[in-house]
PDB file of N, CA and C in Angstrom:
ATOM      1  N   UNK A   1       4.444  -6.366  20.457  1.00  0.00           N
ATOM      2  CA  UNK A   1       4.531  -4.965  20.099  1.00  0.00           C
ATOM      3  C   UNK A   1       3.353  -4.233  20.767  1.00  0.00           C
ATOM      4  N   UNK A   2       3.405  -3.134  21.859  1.00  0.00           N
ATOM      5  CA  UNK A   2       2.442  -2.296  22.135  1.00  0.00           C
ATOM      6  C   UNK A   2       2.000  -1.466  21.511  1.00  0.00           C
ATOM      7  N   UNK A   3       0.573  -0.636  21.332  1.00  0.00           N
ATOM      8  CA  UNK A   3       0.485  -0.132  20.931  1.00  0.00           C
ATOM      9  C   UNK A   3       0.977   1.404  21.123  1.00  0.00           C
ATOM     10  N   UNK A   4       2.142   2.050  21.611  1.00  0.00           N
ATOM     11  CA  UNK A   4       2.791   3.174  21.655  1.00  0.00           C
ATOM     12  C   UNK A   4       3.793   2.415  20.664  1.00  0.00           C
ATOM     13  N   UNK A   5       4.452   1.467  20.511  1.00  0.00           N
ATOM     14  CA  UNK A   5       5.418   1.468  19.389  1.00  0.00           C
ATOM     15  C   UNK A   5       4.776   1.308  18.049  1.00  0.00           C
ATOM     16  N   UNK A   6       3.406   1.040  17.751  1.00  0.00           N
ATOM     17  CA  UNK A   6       2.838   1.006  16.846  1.00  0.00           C
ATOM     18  C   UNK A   6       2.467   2.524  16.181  1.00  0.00           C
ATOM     19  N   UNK A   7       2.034   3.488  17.190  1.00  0.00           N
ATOM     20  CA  UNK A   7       2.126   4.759  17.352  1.00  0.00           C
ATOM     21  C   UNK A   7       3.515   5.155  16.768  1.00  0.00           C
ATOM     22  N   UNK A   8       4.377   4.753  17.474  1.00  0.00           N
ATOM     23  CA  UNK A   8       5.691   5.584  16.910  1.00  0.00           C
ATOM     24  C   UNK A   8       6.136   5.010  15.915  1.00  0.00           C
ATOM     25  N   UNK A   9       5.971   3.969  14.987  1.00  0.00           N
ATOM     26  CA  UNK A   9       6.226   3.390  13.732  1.00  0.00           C
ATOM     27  C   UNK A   9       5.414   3.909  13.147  1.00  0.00           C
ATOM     28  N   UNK A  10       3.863   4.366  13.056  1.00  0.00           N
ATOM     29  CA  UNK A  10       3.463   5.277  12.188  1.00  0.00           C
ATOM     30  C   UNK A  10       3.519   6.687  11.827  1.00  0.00           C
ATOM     31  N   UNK A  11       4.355   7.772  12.985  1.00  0.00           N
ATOM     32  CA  UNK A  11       4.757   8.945  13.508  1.00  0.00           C
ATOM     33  C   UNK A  11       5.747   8.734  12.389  1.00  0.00           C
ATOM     34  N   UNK A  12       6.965   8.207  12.489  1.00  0.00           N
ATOM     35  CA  UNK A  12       7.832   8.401  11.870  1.00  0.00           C
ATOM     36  C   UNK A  12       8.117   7.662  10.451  1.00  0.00           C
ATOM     37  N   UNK A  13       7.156   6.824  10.352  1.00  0.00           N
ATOM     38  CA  UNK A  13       6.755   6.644   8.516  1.00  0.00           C
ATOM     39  C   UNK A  13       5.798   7.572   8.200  1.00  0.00           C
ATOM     40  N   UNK A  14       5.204   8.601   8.494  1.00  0.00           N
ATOM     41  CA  UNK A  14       4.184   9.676   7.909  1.00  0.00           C
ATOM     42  C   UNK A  14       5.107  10.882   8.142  1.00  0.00           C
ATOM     43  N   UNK A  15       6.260  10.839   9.004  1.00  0.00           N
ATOM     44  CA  UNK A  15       6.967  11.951   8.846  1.00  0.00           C
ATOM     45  C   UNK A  15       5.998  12.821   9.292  1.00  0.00           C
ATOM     46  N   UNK A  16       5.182  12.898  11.066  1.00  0.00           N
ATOM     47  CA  UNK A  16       4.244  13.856  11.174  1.00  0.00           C
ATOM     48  C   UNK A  16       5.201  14.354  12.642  1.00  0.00           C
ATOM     49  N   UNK A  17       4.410  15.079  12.803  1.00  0.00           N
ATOM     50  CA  UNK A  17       4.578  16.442  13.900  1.00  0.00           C
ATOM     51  C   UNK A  17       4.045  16.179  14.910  1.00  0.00           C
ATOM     52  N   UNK A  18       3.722  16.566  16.463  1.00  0.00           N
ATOM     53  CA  UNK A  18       2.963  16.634  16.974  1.00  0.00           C
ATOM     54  C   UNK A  18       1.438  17.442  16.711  1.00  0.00           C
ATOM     55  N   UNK A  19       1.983  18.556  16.370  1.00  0.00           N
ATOM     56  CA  UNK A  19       0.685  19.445  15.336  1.00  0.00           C
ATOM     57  C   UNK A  19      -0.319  18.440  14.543  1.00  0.00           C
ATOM     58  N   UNK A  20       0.686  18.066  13.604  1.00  0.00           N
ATOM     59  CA  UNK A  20      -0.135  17.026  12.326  1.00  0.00           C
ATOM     60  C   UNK A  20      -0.835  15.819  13.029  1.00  0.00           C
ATOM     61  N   UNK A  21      -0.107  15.246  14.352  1.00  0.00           N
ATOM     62  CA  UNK A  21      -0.976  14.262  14.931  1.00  0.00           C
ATOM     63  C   UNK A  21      -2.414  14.775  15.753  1.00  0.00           C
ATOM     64  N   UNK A  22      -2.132  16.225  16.369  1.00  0.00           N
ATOM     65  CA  UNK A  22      -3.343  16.751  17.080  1.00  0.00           C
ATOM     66  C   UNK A  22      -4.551  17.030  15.918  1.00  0.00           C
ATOM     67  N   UNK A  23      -4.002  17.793  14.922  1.00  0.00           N
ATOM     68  CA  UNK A  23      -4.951  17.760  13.987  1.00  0.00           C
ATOM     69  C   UNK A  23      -5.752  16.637  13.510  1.00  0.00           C
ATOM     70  N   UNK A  24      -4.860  15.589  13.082  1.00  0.00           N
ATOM     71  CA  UNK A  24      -5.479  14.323  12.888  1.00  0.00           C
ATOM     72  C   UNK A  24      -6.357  13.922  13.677  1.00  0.00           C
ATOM     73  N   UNK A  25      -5.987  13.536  15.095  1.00  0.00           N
ATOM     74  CA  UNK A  25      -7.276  13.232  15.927  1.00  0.00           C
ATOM     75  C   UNK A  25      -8.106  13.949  16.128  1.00  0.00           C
ATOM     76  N   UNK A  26      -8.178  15.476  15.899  1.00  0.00           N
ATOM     77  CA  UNK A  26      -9.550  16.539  15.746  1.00  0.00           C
ATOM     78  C   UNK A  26     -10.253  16.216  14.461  1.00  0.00           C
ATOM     79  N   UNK A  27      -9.532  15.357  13.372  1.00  0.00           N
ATOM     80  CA  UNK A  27     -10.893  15.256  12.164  1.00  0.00           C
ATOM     81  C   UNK A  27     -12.001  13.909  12.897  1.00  0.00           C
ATOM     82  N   UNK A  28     -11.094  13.486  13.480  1.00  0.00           N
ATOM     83  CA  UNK A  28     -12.927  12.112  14.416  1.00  0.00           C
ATOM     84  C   UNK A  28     -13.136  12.743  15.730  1.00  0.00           C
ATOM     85  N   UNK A  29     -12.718  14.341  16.115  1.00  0.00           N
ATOM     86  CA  UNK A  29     -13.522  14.522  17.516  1.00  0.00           C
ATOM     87  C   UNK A  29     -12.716  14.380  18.698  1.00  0.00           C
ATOM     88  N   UNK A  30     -11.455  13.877  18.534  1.00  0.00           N
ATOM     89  CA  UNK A  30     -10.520  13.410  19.602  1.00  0.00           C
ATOM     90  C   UNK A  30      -9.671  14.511  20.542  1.00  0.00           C
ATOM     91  N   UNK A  31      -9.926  14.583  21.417  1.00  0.00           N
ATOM     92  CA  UNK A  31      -8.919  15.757  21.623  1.00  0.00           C
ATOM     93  C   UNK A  31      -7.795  15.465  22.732  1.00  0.00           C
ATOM     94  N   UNK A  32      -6.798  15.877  22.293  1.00  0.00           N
ATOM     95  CA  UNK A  32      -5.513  15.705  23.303  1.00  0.00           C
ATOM     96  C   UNK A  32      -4.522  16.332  23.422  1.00  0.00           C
ATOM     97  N   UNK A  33      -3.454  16.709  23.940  1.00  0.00           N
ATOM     98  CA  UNK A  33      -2.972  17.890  24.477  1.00  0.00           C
ATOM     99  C   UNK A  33      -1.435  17.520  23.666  1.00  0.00           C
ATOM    100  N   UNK A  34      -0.694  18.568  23.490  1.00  0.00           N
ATOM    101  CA  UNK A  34       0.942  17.899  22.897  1.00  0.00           C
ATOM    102  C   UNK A  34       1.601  17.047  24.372  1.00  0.00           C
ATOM    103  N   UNK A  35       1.616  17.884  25.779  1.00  0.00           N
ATOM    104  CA  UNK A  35       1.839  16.986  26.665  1.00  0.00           C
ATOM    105  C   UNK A  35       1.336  15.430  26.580  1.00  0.00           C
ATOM    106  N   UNK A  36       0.103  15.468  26.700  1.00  0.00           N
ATOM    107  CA  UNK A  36      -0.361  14.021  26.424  1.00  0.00           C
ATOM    108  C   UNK A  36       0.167  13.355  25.645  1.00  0.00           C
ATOM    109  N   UNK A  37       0.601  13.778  24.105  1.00  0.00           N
ATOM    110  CA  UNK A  37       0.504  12.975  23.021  1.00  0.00           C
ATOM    111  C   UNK A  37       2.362  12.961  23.432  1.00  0.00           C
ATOM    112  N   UNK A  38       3.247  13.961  23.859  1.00  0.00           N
ATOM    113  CA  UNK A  38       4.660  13.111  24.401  1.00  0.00           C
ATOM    114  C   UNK A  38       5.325  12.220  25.252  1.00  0.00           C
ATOM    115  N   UNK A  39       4.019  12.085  26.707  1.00  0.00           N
ATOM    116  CA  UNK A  39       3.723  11.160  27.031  1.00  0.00           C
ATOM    117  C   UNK A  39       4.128   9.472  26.300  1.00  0.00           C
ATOM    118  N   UNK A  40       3.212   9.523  25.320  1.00  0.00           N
ATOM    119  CA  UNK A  40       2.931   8.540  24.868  1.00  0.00           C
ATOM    120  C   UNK A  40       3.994   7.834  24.093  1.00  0.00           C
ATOM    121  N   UNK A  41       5.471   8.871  23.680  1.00  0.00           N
ATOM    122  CA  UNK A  41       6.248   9.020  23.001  1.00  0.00           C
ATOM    123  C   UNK A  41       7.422   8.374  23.397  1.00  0.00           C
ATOM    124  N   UNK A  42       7.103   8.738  24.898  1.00  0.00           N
ATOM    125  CA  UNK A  42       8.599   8.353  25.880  1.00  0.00           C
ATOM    126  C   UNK A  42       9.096   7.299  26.271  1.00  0.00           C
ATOM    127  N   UNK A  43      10.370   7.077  26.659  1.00  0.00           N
ATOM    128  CA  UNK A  43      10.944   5.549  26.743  1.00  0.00           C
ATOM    129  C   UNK A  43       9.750   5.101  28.157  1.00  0.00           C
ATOM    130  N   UNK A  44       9.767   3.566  28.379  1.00  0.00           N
ATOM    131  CA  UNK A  44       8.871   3.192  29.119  1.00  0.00           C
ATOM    132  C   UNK A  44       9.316   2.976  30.456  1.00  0.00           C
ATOM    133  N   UNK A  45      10.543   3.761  31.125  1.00  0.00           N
ATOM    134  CA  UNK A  45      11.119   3.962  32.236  1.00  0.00           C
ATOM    135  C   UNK A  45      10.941   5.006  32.643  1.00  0.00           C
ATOM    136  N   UNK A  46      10.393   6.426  32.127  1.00  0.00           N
ATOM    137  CA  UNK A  46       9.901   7.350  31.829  1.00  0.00           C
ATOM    138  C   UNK A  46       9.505   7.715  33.106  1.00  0.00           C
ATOM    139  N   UNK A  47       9.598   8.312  34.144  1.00  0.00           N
ATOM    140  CA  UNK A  47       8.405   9.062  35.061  1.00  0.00           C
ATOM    141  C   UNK A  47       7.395   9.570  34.617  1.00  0.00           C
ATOM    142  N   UNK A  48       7.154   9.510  33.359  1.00  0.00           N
ATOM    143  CA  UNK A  48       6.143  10.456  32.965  1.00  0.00           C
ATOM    144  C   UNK A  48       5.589   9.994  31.538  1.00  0.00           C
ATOM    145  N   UNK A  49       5.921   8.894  31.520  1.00  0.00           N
ATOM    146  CA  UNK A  49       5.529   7.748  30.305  1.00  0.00           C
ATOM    147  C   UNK A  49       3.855   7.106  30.363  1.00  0.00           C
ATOM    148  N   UNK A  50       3.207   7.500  29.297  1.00  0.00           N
ATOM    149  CA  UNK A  50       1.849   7.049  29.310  1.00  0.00           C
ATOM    150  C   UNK A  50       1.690   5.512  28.423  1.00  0.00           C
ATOM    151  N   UNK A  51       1.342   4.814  28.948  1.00  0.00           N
ATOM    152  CA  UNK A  51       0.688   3.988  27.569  1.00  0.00           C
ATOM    153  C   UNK A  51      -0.557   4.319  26.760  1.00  0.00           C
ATOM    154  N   UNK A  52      -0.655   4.008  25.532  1.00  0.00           N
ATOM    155  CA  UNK A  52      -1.454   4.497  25.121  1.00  0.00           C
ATOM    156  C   UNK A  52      -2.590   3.100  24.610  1.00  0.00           C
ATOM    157  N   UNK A  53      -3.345   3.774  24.877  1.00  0.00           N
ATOM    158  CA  UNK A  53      -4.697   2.408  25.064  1.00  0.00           C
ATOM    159  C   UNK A  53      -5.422   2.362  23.279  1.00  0.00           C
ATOM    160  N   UNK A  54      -6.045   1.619  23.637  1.00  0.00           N
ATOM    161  CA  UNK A  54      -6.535   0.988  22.188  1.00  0.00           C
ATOM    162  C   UNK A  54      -7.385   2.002  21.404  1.00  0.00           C
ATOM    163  N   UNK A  55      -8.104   3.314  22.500  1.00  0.00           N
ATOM    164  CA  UNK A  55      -8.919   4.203  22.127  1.00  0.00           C
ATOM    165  C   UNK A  55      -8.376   5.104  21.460  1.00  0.00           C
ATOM    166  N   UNK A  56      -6.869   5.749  21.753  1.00  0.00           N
ATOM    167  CA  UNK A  56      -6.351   6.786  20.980  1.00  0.00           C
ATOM    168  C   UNK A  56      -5.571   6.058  19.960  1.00  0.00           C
ATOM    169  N   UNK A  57      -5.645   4.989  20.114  1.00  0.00           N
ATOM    170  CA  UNK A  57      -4.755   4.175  18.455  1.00  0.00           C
ATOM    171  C   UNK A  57      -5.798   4.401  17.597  1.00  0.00           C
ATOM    172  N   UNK A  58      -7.008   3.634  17.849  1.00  0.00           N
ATOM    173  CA  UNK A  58      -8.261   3.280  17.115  1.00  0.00           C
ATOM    174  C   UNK A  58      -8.423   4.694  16.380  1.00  0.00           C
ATOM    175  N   UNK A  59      -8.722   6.119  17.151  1.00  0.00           N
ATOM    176  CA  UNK A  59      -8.826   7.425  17.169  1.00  0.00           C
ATOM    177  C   UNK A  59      -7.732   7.593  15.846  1.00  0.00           C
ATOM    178  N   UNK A  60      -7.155   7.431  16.466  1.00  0.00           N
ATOM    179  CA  UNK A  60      -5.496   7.703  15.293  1.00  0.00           C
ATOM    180  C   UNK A  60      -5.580   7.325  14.125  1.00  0.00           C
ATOM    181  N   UNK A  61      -6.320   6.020  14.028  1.00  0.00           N
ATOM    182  CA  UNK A  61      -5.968   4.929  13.076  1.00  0.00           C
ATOM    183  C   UNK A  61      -7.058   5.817  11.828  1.00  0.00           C
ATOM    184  N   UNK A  62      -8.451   6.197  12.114  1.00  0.00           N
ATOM    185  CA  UNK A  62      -9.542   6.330  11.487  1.00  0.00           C
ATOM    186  C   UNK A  62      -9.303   8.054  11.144  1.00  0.00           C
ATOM    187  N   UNK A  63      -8.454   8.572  12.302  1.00  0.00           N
ATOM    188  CA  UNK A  63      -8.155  10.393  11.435  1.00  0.00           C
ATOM    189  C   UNK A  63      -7.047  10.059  10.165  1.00  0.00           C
ATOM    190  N   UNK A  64      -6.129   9.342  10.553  1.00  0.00           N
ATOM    191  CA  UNK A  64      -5.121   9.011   9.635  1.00  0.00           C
ATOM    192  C   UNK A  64      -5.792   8.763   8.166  1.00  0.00           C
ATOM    193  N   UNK A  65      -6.739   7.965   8.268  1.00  0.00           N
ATOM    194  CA  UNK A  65      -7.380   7.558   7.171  1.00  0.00           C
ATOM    195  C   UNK A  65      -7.824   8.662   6.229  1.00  0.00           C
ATOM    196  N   UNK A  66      -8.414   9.352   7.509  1.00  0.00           N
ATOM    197  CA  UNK A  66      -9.749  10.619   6.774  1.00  0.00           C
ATOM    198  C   UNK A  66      -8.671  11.800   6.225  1.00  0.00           C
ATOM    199  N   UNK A  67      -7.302  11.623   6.854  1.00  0.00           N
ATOM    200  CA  UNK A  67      -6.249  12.541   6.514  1.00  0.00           C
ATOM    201  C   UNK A  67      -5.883  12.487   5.226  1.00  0.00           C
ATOM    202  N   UNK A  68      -5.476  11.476   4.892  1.00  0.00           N
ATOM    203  CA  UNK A  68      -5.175  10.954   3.822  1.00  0.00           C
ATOM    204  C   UNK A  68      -5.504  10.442   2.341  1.00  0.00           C
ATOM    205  N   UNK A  69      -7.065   9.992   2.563  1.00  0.00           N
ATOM    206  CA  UNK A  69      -8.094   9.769   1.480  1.00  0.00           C
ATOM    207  C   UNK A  69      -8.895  10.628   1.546  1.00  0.00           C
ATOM    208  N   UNK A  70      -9.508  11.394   3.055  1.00  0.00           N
ATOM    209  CA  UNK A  70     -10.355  12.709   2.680  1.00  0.00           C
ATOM    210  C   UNK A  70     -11.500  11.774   3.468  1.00  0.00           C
ATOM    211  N   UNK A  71     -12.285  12.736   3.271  1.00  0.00           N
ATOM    212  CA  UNK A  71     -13.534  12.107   4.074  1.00  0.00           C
ATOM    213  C   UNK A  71     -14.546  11.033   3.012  1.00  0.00           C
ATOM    214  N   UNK A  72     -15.501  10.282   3.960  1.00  0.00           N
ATOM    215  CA  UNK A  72     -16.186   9.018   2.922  1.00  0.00           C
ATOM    216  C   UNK A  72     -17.040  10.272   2.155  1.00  0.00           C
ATOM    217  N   UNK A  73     -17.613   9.943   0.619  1.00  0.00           N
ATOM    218  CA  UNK A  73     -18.889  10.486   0.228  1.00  0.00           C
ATOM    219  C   UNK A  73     -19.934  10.141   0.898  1.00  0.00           C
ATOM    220  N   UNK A  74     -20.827  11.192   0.808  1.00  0.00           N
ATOM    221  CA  UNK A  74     -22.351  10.634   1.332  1.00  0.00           C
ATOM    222  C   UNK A  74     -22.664   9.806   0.834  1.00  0.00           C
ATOM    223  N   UNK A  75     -23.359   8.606   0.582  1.00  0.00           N
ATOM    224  CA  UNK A  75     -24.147   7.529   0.219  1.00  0.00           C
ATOM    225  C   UNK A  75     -25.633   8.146   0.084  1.00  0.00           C
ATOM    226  N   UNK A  76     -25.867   7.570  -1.485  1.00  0.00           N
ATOM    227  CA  UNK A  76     -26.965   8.361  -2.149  1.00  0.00           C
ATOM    228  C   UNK A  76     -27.875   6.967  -1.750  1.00  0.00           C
ATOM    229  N   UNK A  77     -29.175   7.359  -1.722  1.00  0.00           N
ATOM    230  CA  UNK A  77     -29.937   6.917  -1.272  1.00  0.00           C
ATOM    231  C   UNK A  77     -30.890   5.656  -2.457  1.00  0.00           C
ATOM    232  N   UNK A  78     -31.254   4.480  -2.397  1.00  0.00           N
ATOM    233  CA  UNK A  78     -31.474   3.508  -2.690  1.00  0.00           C
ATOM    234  C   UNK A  78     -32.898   3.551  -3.933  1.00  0.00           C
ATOM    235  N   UNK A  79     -32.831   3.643  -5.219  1.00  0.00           N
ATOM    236  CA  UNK A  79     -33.856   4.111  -6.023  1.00  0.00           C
ATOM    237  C   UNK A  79     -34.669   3.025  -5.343  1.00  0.00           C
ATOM    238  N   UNK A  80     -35.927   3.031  -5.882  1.00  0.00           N
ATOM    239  CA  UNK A  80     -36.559   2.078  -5.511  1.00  0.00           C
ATOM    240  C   UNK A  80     -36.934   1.283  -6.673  1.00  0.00           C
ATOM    241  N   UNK A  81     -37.266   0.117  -6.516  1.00  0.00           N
ATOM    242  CA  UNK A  81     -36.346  -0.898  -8.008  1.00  0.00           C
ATOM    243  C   UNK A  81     -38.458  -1.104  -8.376  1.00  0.00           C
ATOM    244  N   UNK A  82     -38.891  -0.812  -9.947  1.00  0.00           N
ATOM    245  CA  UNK A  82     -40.467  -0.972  -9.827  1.00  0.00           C
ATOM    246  C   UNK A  82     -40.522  -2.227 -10.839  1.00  0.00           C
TER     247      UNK A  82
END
């Protein structure tokens, strides 16, 4: 399984958009274009078919997260034990 079908098995179990995916990768900084991201979409005979590499999965994987649970809390800082 590549990771563009891994991509498109999570696209269409989150029931997202291209919108909802650009957004997603803007909560870790990612930026990519709707061209780009249909690219990635297309059958792999495609003239115009991208694979998509481990960086925009990874990217994907960690906005998805922050999408969904929200961002981590700050981590309060360590009393000091007397």
């Amino acid at each position: 399984m590549t990771n563009n079908d891994i991509f498109k098995k999570l696209r269409v179990a989150h029931k997202l958009r291209d919108d909802d995916i650009v957004k997603i990768l803007e909560l870790v900084d990612f930026r990519i274009s709707k061209s780009e991201l249909n690219a990635l979409f297309r059958n792999e005979d495609h003239p115009k078919y991208m694979e998509c590499g481990d960086q925009i999965l990874r990217n994907f994987l960690n906005g998805l997260i922050i999408h969904l649970r929200g961002p981590l809390p700050k981590k309060k800082p360590a009393k000091p034990s007397k």
